[in-house]
C-alpha atoms as a PDB file:
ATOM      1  CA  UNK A   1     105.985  88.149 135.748  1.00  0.00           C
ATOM      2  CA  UNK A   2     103.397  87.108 138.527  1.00  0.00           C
ATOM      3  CA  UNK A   3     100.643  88.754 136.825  1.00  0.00           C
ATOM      4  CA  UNK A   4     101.877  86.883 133.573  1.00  0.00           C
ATOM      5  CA  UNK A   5     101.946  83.404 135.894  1.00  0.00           C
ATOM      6  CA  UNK A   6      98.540  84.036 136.816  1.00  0.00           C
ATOM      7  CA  UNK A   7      97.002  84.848 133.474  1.00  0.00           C
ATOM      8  CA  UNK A   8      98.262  81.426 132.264  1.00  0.00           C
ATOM      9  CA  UNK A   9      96.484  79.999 135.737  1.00  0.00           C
ATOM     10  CA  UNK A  10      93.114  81.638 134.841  1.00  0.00           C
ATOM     11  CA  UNK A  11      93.323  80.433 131.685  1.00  0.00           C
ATOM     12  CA  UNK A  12      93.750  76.836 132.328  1.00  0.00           C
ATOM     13  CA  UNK A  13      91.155  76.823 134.629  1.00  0.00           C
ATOM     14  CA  UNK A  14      88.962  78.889 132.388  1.00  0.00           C
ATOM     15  CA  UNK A  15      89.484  76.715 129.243  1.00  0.00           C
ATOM     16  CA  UNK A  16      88.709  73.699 131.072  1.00  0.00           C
ATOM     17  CA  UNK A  17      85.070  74.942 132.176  1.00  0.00           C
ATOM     18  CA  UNK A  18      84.350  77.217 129.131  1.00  0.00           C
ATOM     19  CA  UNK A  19      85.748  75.214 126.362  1.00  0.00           C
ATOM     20  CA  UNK A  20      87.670  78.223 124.471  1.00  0.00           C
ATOM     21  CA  UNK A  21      91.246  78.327 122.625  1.00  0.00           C
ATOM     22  CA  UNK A  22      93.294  81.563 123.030  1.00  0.00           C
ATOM     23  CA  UNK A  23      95.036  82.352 119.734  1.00  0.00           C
ATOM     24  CA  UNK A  24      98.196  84.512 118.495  1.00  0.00           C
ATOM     25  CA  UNK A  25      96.545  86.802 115.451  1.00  0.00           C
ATOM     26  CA  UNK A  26      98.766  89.522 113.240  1.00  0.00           C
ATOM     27  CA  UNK A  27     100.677  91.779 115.193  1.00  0.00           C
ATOM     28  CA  UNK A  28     101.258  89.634 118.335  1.00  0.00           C
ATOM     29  CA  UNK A  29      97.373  90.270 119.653  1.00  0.00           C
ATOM     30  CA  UNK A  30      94.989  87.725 121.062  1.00  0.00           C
ATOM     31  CA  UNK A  31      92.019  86.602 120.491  1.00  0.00           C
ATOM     32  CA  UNK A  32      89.994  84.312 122.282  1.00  0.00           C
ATOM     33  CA  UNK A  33      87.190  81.475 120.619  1.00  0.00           C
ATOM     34  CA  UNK A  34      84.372  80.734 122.566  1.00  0.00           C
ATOM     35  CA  UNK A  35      81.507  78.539 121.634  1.00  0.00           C
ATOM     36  CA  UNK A  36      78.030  79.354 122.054  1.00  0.00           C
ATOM     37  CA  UNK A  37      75.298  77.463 122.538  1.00  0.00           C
ATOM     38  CA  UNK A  38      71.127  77.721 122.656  1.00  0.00           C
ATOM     39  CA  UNK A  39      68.290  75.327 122.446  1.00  0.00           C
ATOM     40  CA  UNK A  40      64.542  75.885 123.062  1.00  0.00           C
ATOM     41  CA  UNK A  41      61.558  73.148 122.998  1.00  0.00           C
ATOM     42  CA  UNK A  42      59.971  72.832 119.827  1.00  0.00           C
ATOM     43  CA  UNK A  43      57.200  70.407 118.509  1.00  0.00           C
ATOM     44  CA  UNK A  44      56.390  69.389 114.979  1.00  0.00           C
ATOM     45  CA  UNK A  45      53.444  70.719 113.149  1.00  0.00           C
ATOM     46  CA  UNK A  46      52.876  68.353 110.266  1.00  0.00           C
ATOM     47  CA  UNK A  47      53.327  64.550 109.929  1.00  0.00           C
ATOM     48  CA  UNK A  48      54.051  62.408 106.934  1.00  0.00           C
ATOM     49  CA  UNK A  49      53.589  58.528 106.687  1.00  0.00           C
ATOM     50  CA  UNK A  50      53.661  56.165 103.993  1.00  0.00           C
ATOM     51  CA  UNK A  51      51.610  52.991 103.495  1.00  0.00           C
ATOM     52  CA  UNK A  52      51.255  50.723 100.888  1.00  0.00           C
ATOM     53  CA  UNK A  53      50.128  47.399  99.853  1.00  0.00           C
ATOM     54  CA  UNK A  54      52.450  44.652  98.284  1.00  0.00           C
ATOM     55  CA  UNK A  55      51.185  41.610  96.466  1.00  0.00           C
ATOM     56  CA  UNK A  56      52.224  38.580  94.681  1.00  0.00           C
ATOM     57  CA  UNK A  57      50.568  36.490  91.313  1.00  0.00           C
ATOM     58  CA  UNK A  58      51.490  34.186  88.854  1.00  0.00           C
ATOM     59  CA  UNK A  59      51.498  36.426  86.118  1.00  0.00           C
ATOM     60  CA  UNK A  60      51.719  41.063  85.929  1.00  0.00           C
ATOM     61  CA  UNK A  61      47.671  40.336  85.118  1.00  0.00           C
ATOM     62  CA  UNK A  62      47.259  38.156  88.201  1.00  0.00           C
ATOM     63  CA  UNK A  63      49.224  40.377  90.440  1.00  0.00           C
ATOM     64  CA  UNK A  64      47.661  44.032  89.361  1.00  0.00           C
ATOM     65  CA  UNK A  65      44.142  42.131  89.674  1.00  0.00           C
ATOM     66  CA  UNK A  66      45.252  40.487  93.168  1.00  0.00           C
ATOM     67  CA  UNK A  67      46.387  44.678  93.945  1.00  0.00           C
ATOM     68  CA  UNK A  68      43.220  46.157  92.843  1.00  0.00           C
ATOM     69  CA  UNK A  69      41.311  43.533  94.946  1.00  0.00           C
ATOM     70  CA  UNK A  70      43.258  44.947  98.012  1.00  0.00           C
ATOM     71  CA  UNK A  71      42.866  48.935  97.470  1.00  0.00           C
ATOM     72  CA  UNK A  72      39.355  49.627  98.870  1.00  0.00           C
ATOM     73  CA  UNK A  73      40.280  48.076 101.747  1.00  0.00           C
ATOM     74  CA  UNK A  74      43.582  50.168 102.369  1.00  0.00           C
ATOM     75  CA  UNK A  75      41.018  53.263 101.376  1.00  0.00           C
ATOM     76  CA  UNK A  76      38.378  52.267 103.730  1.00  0.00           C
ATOM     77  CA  UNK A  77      41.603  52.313 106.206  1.00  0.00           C
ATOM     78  CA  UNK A  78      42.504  55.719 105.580  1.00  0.00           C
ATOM     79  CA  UNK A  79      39.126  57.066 105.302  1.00  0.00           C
ATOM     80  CA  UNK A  80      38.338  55.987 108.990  1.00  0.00           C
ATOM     81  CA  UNK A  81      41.532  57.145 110.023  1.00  0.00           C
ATOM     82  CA  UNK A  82      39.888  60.438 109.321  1.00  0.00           C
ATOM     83  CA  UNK A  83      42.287  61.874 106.374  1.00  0.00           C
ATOM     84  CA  UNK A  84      40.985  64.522 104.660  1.00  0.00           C
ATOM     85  CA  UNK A  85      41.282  62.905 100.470  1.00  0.00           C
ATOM     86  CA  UNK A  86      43.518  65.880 100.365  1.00  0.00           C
ATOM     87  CA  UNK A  87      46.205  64.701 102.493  1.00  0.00           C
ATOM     88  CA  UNK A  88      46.837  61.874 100.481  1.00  0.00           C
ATOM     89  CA  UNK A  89      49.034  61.641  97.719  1.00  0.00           C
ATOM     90  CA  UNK A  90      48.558  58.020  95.550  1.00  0.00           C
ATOM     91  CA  UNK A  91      51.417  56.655  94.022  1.00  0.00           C
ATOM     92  CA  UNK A  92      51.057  54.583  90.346  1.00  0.00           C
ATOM     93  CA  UNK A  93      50.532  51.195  90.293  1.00  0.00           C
ATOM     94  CA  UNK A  94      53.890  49.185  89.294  1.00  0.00           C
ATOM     95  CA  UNK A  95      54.145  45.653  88.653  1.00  0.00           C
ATOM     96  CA  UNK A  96      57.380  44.190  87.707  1.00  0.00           C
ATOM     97  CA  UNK A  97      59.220  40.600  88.269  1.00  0.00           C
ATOM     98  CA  UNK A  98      59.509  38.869  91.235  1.00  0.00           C
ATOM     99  CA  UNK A  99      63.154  36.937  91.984  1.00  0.00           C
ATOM    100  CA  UNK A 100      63.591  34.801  95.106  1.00  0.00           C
ATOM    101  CA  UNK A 101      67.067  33.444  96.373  1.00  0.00           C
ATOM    102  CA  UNK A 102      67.130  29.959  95.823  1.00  0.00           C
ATOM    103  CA  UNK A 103      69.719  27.032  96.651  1.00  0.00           C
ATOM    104  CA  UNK A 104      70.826  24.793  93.818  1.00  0.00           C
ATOM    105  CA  UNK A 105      71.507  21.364  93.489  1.00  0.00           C
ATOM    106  CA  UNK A 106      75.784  22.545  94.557  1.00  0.00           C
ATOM    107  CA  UNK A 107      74.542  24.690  97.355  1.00  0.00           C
ATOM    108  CA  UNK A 108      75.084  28.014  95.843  1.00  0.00           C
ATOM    109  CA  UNK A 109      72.671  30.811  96.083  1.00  0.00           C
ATOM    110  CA  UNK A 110      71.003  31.807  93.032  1.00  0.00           C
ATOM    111  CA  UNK A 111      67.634  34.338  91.665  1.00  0.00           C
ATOM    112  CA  UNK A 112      65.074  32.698  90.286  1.00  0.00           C
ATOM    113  CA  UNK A 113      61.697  34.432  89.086  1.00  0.00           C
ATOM    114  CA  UNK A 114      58.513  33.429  90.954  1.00  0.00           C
ATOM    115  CA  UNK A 115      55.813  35.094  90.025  1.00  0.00           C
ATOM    116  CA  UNK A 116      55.095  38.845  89.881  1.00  0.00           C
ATOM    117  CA  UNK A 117      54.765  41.236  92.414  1.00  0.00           C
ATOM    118  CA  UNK A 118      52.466  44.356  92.137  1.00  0.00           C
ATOM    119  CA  UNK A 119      52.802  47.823  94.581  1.00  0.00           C
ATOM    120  CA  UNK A 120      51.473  50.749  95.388  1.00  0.00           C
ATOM    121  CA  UNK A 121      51.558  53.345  98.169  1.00  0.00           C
ATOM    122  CA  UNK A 122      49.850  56.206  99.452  1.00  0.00           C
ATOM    123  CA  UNK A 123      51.523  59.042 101.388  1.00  0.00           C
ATOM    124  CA  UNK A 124      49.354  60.928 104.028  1.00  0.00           C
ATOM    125  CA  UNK A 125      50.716  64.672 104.296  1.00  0.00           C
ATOM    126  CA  UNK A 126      49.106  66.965 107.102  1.00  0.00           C
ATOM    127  CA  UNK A 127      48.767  68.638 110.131  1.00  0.00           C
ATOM    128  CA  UNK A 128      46.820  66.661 112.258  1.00  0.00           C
ATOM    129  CA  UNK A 129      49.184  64.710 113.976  1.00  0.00           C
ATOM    130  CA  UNK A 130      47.024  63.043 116.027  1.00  0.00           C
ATOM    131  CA  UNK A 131      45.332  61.216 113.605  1.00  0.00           C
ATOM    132  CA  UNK A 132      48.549  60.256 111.841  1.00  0.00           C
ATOM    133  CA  UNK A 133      49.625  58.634 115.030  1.00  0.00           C
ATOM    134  CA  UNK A 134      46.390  56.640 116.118  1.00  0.00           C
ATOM    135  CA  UNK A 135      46.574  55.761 112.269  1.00  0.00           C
ATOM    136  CA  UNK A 136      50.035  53.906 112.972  1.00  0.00           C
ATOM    137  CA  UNK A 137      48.723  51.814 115.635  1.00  0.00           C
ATOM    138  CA  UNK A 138      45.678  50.901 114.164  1.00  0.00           C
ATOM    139  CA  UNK A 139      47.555  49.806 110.742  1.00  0.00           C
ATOM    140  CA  UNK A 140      49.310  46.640 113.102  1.00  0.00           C
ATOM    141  CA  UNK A 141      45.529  45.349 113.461  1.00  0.00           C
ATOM    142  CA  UNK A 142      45.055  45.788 109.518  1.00  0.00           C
ATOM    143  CA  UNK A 143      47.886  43.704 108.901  1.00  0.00           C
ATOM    144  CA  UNK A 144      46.698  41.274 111.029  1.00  0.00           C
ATOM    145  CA  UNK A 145      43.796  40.914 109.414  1.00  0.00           C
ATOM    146  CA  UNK A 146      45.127  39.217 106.279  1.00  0.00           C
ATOM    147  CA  UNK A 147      45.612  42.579 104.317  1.00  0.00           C
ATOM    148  CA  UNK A 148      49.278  42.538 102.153  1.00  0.00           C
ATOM    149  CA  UNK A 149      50.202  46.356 103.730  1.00  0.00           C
ATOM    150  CA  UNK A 150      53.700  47.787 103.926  1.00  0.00           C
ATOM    151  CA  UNK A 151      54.517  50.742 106.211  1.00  0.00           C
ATOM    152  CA  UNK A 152      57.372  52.602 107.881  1.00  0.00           C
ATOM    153  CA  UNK A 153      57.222  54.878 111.005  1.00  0.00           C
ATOM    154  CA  UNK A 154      55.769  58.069 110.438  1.00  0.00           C
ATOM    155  CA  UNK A 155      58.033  61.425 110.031  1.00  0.00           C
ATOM    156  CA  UNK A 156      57.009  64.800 112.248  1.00  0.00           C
ATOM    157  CA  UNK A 157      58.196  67.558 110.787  1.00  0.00           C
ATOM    158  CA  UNK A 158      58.545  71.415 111.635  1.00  0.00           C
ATOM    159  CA  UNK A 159      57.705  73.656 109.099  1.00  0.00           C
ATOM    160  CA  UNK A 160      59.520  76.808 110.413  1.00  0.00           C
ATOM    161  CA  UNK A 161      62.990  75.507 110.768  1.00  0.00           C
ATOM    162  CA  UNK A 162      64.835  78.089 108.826  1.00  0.00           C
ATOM    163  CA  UNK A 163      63.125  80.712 111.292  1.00  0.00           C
ATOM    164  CA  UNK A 164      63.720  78.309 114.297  1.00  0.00           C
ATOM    165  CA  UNK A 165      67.648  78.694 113.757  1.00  0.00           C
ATOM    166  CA  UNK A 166      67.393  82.384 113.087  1.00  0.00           C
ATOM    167  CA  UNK A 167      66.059  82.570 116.663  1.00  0.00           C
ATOM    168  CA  UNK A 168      68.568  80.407 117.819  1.00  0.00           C
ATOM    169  CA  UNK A 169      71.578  81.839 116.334  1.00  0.00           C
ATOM    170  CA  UNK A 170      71.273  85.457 118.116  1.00  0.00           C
ATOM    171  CA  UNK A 171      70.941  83.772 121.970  1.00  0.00           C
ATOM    172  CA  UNK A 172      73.996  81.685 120.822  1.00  0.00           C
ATOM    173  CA  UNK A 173      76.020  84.620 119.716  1.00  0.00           C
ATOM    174  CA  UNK A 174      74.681  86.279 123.456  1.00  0.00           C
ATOM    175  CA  UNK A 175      76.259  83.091 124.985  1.00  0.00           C
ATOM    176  CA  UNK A 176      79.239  83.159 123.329  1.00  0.00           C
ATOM    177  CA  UNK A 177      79.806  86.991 124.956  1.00  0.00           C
ATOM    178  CA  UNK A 178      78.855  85.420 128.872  1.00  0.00           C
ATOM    179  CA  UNK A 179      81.254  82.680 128.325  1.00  0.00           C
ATOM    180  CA  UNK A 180      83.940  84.673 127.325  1.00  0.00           C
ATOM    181  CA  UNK A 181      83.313  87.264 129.715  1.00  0.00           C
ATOM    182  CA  UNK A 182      83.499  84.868 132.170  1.00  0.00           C
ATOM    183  CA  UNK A 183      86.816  83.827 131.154  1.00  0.00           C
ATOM    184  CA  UNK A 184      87.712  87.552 131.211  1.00  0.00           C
ATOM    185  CA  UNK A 185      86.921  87.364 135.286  1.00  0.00           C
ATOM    186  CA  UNK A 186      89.296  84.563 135.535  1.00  0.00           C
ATOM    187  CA  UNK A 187      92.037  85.967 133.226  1.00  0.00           C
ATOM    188  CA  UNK A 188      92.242  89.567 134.396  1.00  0.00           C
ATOM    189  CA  UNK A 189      91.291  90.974 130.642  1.00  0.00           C
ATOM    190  CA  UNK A 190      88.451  92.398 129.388  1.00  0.00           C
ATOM    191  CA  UNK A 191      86.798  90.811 126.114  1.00  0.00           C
ATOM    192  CA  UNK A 192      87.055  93.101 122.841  1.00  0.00           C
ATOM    193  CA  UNK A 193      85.401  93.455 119.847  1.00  0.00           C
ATOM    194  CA  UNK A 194      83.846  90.549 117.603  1.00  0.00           C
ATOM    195  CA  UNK A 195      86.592  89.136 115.237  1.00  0.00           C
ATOM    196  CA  UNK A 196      84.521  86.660 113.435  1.00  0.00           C
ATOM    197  CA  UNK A 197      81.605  83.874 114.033  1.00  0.00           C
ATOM    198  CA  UNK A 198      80.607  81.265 112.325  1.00  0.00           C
ATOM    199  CA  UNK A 199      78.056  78.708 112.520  1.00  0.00           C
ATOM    200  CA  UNK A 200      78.361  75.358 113.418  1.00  0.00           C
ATOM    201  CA  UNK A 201      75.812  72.506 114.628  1.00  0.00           C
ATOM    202  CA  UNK A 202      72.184  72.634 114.293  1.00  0.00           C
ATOM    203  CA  UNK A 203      70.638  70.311 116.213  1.00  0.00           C
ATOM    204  CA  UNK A 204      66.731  68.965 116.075  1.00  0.00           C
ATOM    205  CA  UNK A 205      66.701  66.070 118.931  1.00  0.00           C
ATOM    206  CA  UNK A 206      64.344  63.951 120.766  1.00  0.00           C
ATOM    207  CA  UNK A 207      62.833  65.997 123.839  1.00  0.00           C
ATOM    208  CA  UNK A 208      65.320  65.562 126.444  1.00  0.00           C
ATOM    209  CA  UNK A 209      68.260  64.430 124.164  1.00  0.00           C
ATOM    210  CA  UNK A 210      72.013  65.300 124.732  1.00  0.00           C
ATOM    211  CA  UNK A 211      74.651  65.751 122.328  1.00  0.00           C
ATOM    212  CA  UNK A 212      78.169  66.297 122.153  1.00  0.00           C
ATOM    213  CA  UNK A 213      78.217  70.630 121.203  1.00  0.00           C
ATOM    214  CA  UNK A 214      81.516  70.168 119.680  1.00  0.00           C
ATOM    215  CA  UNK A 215      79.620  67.940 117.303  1.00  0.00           C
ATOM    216  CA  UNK A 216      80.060  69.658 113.929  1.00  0.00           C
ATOM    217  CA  UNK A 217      77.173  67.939 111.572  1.00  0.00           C
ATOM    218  CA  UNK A 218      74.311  68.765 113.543  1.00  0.00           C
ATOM    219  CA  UNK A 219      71.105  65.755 113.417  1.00  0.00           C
ATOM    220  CA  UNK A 220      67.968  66.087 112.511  1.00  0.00           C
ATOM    221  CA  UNK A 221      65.295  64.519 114.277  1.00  0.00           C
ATOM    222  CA  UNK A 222      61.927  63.134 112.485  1.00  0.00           C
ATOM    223  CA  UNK A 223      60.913  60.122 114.984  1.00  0.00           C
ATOM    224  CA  UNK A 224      59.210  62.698 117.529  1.00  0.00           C
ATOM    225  CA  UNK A 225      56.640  64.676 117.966  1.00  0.00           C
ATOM    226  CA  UNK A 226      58.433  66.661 121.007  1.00  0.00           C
ATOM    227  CA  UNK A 227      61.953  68.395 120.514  1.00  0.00           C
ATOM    228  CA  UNK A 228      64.533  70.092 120.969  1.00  0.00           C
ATOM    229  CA  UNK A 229      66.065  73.007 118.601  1.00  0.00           C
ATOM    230  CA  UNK A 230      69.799  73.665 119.510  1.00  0.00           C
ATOM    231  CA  UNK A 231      72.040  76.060 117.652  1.00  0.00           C
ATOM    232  CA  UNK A 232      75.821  75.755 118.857  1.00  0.00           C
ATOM    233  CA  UNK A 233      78.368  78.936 117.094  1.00  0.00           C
ATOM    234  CA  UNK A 234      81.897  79.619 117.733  1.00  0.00           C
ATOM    235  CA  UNK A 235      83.338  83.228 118.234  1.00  0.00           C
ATOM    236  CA  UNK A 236      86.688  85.060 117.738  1.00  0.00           C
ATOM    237  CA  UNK A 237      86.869  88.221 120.631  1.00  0.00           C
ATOM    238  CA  UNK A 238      89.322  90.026 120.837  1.00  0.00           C
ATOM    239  CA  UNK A 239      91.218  90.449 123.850  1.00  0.00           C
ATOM    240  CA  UNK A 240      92.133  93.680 125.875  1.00  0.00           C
ATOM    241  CA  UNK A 241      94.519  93.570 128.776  1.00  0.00           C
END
């Protein structure tokens, strides 16, 4: 009875710093699920950034010519940005109709067609991620100067994610075994054998980033060039009195 009393002590205690359920499995034994958790710094090897240019004429011939005007200037960009041609990928030019909100004469809202509007981009894919990000600074002082550019924040990517989690996943699993072995020290059992694991969040955050490990879905960071990798898994030990 009093060692019964204080195994349901321990384990109050435990669960409240460990974060583990104690379950009822076939044949009246326990089992005890732990989460594990593991995270390591990681930075991103390759960038990609889009930039375009956007313009508007009277007509698809006056708009494409207006466009075609504006490309060796948006080339002369990138080239001094110091892409290799290689790195960039050119979409096709597209022109197409261009419809404007307007109020009528009864106030309401309506489209009307003004003009056309004529696009294209250029996606820079590489490695030198340096470049990439003096090349998004120096793109505010191209707009400036009168050029019809569109642009978005550059993505930084890791390459080796699949082999990131890998890594991960086996100091998780060795968490999962201290945690519950700590609970064992507090409950007066000793952990058994692996019932079953499974996966759950896989984090990529902002360097110095927190998140909720109970957090099933996981996020994926691509604003950052330094990060953090986290794997979090949850574990089914048996337990042995």
């Amino acid at each position: 009875m009093i060692r019964t009393v204080i195994f349901s002590i321990a384990l109050i205690i435990a669960a409240a710093v460990l974060g583990f359920q104690v379950k009822q499995v076939g044949g009246g034994r326990e089992t005890i699920s732990v989460k594990g958790l593991a995270e390591k710094p990681i930075k991103a090897d390759r960038a990609e950034w889009t930039v375009g240019l956007q313009v508007k004429g009277a007509s698809n011939a006056d708009a494409l010519g207006k466009l075609r005007k504006e490309k060796p200037a948006l080339d002369r960009f990138l080239a001094s940005a110091g892409f290799n041609p290689a790195a960039l990928t050119e979409s096709n030019e597209a022109v197409e109709a261009n419809y404007e909100q307007v109020e009528g004469s009864n106030g309401n809202m309506r489209s009307v067609q003004q003009g056309n509007v004529a696009r294209l981009s250029v996606t820079v894919n590489t490695t030198e991620i340096g470049k990439i990000i003096a090349a998004t600074k120096g793109i505010v002082q191209f707009e400036a100067d009168g050029h019809p550019v569109t642009y978005g924040q550059a993505q930084f990517l890791v390459s080796n994610l699949e082999d990131v989690k890998m890594s991960l996943i086996g100091a998780a699993m060795r968490n999962s075994h201290t945690r519950a072995e700590e609970f064992a020290k507090n409950g007066d059992v000793k952990v058994g054998s692996m019932r079953s694991a499974s996966q759950g969040a896989f984090y990529i955050l902002p360097a110095g980033a927190d998140s909720d490990v109970s957090d099933w879905g996981g996020t994926c960071d691509k604003t950052t060039v330094d990060k953090i990798a986290r794997v979090v898994v949850t574990v089914d030990y048996g337990i042995d009195r």
